[in-house]
N, C-alpha and C. Protein backbone atom coordinates (compact mmCIF):
# COMPACT_ATOMS: atom_id res chain seq x y z
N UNK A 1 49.87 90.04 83.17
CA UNK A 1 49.25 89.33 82.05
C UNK A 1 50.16 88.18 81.65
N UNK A 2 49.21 86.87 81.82
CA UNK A 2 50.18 85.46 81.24
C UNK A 2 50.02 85.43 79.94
N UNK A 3 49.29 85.84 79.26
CA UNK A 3 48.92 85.53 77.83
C UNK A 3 49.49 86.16 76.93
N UNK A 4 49.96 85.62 75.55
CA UNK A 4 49.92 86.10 74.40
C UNK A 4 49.55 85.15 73.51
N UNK A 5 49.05 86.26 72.45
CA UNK A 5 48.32 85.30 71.11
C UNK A 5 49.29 85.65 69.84
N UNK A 6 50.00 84.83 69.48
CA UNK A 6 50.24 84.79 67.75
C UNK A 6 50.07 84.48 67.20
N UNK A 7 49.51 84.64 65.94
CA UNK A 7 48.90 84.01 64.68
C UNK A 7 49.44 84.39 63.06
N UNK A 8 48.89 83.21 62.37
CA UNK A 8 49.48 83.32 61.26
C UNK A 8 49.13 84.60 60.71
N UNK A 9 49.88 85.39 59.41
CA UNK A 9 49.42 86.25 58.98
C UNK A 9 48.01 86.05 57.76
N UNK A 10 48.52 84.54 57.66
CA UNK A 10 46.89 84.71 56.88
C UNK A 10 45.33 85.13 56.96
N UNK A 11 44.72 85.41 56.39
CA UNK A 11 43.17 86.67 56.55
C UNK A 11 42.63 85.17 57.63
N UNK A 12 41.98 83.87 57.51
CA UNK A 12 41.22 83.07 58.24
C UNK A 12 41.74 83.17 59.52
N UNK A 13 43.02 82.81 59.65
CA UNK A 13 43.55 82.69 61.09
C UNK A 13 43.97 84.04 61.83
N UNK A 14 44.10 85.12 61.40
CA UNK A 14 44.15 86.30 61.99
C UNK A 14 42.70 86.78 62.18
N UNK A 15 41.81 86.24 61.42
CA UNK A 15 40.20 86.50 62.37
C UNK A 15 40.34 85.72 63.07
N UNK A 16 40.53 84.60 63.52
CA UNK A 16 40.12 83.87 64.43
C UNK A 16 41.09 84.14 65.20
N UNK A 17 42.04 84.63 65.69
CA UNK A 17 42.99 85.66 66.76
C UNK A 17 42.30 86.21 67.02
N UNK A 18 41.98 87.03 66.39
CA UNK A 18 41.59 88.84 66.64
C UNK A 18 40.10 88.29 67.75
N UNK A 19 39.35 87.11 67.96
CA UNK A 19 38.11 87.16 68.37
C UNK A 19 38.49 86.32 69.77
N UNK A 20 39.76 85.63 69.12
CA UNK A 20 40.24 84.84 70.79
C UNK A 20 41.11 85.77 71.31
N UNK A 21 41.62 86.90 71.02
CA UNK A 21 42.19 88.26 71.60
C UNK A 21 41.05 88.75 72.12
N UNK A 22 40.13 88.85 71.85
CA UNK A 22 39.15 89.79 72.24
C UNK A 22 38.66 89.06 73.50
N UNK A 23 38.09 87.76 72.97
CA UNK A 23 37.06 87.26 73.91
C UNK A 23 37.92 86.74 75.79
N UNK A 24 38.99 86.35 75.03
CA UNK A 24 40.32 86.24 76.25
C UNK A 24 40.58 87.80 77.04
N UNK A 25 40.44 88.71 76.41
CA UNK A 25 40.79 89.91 77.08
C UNK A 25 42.26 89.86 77.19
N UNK A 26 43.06 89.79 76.35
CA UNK A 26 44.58 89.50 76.44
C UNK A 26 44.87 91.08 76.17
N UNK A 27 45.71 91.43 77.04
CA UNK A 27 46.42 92.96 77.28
C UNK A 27 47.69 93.12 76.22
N UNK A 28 48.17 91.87 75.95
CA UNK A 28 49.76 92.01 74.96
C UNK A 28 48.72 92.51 73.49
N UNK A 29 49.15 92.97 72.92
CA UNK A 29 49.10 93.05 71.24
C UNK A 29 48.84 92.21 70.44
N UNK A 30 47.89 91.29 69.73
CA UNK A 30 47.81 90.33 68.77
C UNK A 30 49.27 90.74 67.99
N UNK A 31 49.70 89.50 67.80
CA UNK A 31 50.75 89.35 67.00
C UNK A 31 50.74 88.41 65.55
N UNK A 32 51.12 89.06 64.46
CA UNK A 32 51.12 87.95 63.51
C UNK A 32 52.48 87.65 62.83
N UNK A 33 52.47 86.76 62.51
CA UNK A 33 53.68 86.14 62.51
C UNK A 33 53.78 85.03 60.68
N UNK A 34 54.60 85.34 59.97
CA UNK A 34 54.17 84.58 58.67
C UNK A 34 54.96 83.30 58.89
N UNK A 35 55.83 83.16 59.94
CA UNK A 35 56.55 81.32 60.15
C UNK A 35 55.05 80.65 60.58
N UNK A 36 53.67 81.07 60.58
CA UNK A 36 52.72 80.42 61.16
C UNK A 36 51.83 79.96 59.99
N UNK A 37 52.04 80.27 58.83
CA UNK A 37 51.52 80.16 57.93
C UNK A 37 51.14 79.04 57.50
N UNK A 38 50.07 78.45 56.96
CA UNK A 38 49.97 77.09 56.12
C UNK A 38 50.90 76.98 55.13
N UNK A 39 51.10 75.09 54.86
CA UNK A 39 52.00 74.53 54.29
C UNK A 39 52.36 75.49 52.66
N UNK A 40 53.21 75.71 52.12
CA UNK A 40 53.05 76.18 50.76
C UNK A 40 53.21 74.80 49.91
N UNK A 41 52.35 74.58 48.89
CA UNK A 41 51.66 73.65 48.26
C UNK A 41 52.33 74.25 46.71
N UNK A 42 53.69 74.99 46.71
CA UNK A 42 53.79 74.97 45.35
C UNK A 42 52.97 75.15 44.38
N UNK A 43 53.50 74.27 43.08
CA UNK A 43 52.54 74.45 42.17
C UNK A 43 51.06 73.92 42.48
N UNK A 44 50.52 73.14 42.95
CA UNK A 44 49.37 72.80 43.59
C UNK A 44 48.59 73.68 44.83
N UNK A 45 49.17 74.82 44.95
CA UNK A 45 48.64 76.17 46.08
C UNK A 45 47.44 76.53 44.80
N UNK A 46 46.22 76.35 45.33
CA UNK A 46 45.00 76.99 45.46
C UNK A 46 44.39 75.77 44.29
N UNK A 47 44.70 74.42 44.32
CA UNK A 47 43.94 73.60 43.22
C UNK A 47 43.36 72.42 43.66
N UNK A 48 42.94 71.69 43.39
CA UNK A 48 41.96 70.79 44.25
C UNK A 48 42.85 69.54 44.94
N UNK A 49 41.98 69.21 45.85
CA UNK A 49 42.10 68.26 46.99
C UNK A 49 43.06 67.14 46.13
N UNK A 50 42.80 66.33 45.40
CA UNK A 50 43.18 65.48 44.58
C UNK A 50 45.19 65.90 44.10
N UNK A 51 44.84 67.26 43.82
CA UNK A 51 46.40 67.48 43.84
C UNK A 51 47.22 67.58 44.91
N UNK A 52 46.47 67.75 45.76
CA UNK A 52 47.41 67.87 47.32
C UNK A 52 47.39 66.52 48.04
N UNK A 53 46.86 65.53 47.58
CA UNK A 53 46.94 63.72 48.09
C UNK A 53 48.10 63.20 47.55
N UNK A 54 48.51 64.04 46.47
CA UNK A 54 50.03 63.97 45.56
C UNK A 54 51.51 63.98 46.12
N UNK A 55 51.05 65.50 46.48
CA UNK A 55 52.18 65.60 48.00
C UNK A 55 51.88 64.36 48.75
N UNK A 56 50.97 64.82 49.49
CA UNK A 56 50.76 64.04 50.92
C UNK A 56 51.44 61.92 50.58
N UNK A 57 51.14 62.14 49.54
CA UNK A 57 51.33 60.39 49.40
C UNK A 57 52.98 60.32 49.50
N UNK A 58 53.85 61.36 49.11
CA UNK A 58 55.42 61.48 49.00
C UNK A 58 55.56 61.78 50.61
N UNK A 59 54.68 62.29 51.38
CA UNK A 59 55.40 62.64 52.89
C UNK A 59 55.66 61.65 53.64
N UNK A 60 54.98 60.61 54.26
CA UNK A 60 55.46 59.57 54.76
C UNK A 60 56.80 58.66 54.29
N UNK A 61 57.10 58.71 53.14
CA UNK A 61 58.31 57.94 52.71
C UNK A 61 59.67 59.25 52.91
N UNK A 62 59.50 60.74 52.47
CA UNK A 62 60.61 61.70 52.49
C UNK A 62 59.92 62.94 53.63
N UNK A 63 60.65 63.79 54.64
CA UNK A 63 60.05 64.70 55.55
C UNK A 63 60.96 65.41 54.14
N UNK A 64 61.86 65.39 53.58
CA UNK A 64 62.58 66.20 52.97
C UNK A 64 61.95 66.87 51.61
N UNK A 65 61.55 65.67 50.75
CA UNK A 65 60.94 65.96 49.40
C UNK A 65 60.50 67.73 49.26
N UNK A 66 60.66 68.13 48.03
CA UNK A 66 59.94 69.22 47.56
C UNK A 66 59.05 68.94 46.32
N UNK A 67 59.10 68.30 46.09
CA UNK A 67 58.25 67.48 44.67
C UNK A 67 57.49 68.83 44.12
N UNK A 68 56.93 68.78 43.53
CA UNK A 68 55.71 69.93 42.87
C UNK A 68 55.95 71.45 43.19
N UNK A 69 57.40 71.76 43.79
CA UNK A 69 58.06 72.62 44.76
C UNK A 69 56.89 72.85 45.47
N UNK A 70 56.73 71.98 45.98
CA UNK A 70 55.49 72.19 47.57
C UNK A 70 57.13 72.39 48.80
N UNK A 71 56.98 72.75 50.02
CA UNK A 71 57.45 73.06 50.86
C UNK A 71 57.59 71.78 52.08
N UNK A 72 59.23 71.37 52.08
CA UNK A 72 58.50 70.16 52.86
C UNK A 72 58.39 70.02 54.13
N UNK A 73 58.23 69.05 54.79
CA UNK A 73 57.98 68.33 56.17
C UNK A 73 58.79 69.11 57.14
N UNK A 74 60.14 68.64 56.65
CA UNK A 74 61.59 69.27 57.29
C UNK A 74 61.11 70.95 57.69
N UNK A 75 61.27 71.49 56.52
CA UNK A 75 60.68 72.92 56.32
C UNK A 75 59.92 73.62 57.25
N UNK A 76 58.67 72.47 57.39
CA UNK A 76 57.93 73.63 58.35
C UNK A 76 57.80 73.59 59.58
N UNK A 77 59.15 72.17 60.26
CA UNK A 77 59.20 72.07 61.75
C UNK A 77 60.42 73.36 61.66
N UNK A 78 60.97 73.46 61.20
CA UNK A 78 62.23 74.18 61.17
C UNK A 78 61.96 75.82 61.39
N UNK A 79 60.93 76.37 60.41
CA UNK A 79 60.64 77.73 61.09
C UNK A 79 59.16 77.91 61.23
N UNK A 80 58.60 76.89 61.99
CA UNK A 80 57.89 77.30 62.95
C UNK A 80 58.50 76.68 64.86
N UNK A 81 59.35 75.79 64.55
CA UNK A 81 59.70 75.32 65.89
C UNK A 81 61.07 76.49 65.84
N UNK A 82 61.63 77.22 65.32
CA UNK A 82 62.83 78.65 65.18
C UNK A 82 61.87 79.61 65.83
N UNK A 83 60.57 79.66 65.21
CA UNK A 83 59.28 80.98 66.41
C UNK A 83 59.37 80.64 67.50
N UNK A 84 58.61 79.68 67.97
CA UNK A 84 58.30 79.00 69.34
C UNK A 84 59.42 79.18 69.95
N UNK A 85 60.98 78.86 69.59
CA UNK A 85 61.92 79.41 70.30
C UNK A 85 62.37 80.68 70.77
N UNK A 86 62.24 81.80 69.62
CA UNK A 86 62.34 82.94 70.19
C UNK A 86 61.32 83.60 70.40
N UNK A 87 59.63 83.30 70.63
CA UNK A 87 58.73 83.38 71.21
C UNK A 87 58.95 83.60 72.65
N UNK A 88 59.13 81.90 73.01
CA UNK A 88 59.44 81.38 74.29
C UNK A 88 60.90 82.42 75.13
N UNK A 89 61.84 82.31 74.13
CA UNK A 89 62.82 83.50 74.93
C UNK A 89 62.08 84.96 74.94
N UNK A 90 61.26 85.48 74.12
CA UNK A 90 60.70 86.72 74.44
C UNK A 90 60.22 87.11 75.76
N UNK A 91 58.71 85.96 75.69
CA UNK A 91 57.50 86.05 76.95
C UNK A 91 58.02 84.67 77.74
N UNK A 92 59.08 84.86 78.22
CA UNK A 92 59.72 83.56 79.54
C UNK A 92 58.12 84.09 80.54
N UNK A 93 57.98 82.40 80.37
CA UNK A 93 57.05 82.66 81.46
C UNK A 93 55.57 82.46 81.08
N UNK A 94 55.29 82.76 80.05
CA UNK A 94 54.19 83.12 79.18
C UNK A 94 53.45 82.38 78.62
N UNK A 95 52.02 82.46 78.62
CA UNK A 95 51.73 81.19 77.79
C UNK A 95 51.31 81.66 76.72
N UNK A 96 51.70 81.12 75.26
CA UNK A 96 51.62 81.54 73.97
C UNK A 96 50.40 80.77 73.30
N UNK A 97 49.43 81.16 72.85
CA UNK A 97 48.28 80.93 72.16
C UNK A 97 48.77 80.99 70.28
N UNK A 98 49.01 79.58 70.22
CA UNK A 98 49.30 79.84 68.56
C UNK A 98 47.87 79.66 67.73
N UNK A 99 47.78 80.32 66.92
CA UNK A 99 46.96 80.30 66.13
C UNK A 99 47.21 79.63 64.66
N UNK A 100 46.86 78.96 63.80
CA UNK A 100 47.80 78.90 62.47
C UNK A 100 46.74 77.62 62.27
N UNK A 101 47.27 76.49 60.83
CA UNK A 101 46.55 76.20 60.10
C UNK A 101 46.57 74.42 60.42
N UNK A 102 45.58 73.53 60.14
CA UNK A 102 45.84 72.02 60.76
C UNK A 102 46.57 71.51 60.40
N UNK A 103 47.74 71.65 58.81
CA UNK A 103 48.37 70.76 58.28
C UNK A 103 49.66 71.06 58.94
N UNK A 104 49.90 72.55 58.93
CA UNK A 104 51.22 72.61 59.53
C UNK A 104 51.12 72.64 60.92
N UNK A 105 50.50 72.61 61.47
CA UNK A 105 50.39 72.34 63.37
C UNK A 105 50.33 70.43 63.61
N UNK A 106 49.68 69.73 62.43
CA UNK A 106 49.82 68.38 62.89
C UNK A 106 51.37 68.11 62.37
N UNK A 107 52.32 68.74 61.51
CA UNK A 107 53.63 68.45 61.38
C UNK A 107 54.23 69.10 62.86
N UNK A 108 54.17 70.42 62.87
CA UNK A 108 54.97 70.82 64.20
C UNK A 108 54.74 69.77 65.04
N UNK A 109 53.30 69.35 65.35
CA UNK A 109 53.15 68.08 66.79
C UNK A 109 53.63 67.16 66.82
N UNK A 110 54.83 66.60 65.40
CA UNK A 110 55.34 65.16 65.53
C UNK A 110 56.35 65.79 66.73
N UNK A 111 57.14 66.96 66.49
CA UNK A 111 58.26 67.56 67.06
C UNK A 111 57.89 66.84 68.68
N UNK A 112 56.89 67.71 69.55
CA UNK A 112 56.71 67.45 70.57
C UNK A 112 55.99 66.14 71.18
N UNK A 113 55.60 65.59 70.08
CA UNK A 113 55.25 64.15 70.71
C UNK A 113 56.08 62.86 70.17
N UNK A 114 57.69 63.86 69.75
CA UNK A 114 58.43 62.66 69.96
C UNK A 114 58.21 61.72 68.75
N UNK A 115 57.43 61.80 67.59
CA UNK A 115 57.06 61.17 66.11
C UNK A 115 58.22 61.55 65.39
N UNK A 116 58.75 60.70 64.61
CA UNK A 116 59.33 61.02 62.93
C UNK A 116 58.31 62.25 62.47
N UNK A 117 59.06 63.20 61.54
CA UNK A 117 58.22 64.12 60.69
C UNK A 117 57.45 63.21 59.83
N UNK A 118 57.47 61.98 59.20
CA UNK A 118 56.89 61.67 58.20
C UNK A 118 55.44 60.54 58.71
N UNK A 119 55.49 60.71 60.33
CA UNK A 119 54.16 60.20 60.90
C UNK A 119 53.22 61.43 61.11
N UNK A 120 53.27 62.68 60.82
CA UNK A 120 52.82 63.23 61.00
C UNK A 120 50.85 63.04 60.76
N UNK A 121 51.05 62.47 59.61
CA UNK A 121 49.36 61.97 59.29
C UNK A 121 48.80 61.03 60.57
N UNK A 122 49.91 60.55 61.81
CA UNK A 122 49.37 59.88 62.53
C UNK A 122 48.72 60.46 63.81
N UNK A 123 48.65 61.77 63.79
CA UNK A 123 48.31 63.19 64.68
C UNK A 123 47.03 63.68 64.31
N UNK A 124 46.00 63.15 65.45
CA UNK A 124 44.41 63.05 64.95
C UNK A 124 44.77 64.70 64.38
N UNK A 125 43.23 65.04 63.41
CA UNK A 125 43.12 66.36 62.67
C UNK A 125 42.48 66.84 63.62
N UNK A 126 43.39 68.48 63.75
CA UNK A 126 42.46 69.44 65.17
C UNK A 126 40.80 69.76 64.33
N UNK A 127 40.43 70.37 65.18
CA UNK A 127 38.99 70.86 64.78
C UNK A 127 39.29 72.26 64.36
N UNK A 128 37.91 72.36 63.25
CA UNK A 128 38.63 74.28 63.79
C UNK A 128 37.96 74.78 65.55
N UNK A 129 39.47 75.68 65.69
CA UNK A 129 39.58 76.42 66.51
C UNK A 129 39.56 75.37 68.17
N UNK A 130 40.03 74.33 67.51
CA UNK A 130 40.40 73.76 69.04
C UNK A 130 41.74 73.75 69.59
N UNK A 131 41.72 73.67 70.90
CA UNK A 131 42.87 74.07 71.19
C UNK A 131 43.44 72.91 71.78
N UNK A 132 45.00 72.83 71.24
CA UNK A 132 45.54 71.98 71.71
C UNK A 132 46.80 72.77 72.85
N UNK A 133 47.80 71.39 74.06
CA UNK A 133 48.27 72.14 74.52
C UNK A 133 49.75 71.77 74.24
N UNK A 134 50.75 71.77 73.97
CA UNK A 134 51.59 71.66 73.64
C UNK A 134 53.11 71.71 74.22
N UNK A 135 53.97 70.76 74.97
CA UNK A 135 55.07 71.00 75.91
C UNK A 135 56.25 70.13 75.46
N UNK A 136 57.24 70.42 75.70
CA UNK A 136 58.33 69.65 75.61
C UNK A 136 58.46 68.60 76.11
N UNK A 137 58.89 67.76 75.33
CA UNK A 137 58.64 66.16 75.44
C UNK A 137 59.07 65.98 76.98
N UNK A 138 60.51 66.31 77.23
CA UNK A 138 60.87 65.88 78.46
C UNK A 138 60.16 66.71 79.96
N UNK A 139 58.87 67.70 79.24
CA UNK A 139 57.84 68.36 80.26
C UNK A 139 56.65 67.50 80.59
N UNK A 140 56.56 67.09 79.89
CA UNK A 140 54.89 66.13 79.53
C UNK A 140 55.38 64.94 80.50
């Protein structure tokens, strides 16, 4: 078996594992993992769109900022690209099916396509449940 699936521990993206575990027929164990988690949005976690353009307008100028103690840029290449590493040393060999959320997967993708963290808004928005494929710059 080449496959494994990890996904965030959140309820949306651990259904949508659990059905690409299934429908893949993957033999490893669904795995969930909370470094997969969507961005934490601080005081602005669970309030409208308008408050989260707040952040977003501070990311392009700082990857660092915590403003609104939202969680920043820096932050979420740091432990989600820390998984992918000891992922990758786990299943050598393996191809890893991440599962997780569009804001923090278009930050992880500056990592591998070689972007500043703070271009990240320049990383078309995935669809749900599309899959992207993802390699080390000097692989691609």
């Amino acid at each position: 078996e080449k496959l494994v699936v990890v996904s965030s521990d959140f309820k949306r993206a651990g259904e949508t594992a659990e059905i690409l575990h299934a429908q893949l027929q993957v033999k490893a164990p669904l795995r969930l993992e909370a470094a997969l988690q969507a961005r934490g949005l601080g005081r602005f976690h669970m309030t409208e769109t308008d408050n989260h353009r707040r952040v977003w307008k501070v990311d392009p100028v700082d990857s660092k900022h915590t403003d609104f103690r939202k969680e920043s840029v820096v932050h979420i290449i740091m432990r989600m690209s820390r998984l992918i590493r000891n992922l990758d040393e786990e299943f050598n060999n393996k191809i890893i099916v991440l599962v997780s959320h569009g804001g923090a997967l278009r930050i992880l993708s500056t990592l591998f396509f070689g972007l500043n963290p703070t271009e990240y808004k320049t990383v078309p928005k995935l669809k749900n449940c599309e899959i992207r494929e993802l390699k080390e710059a000097e692989q691609q």
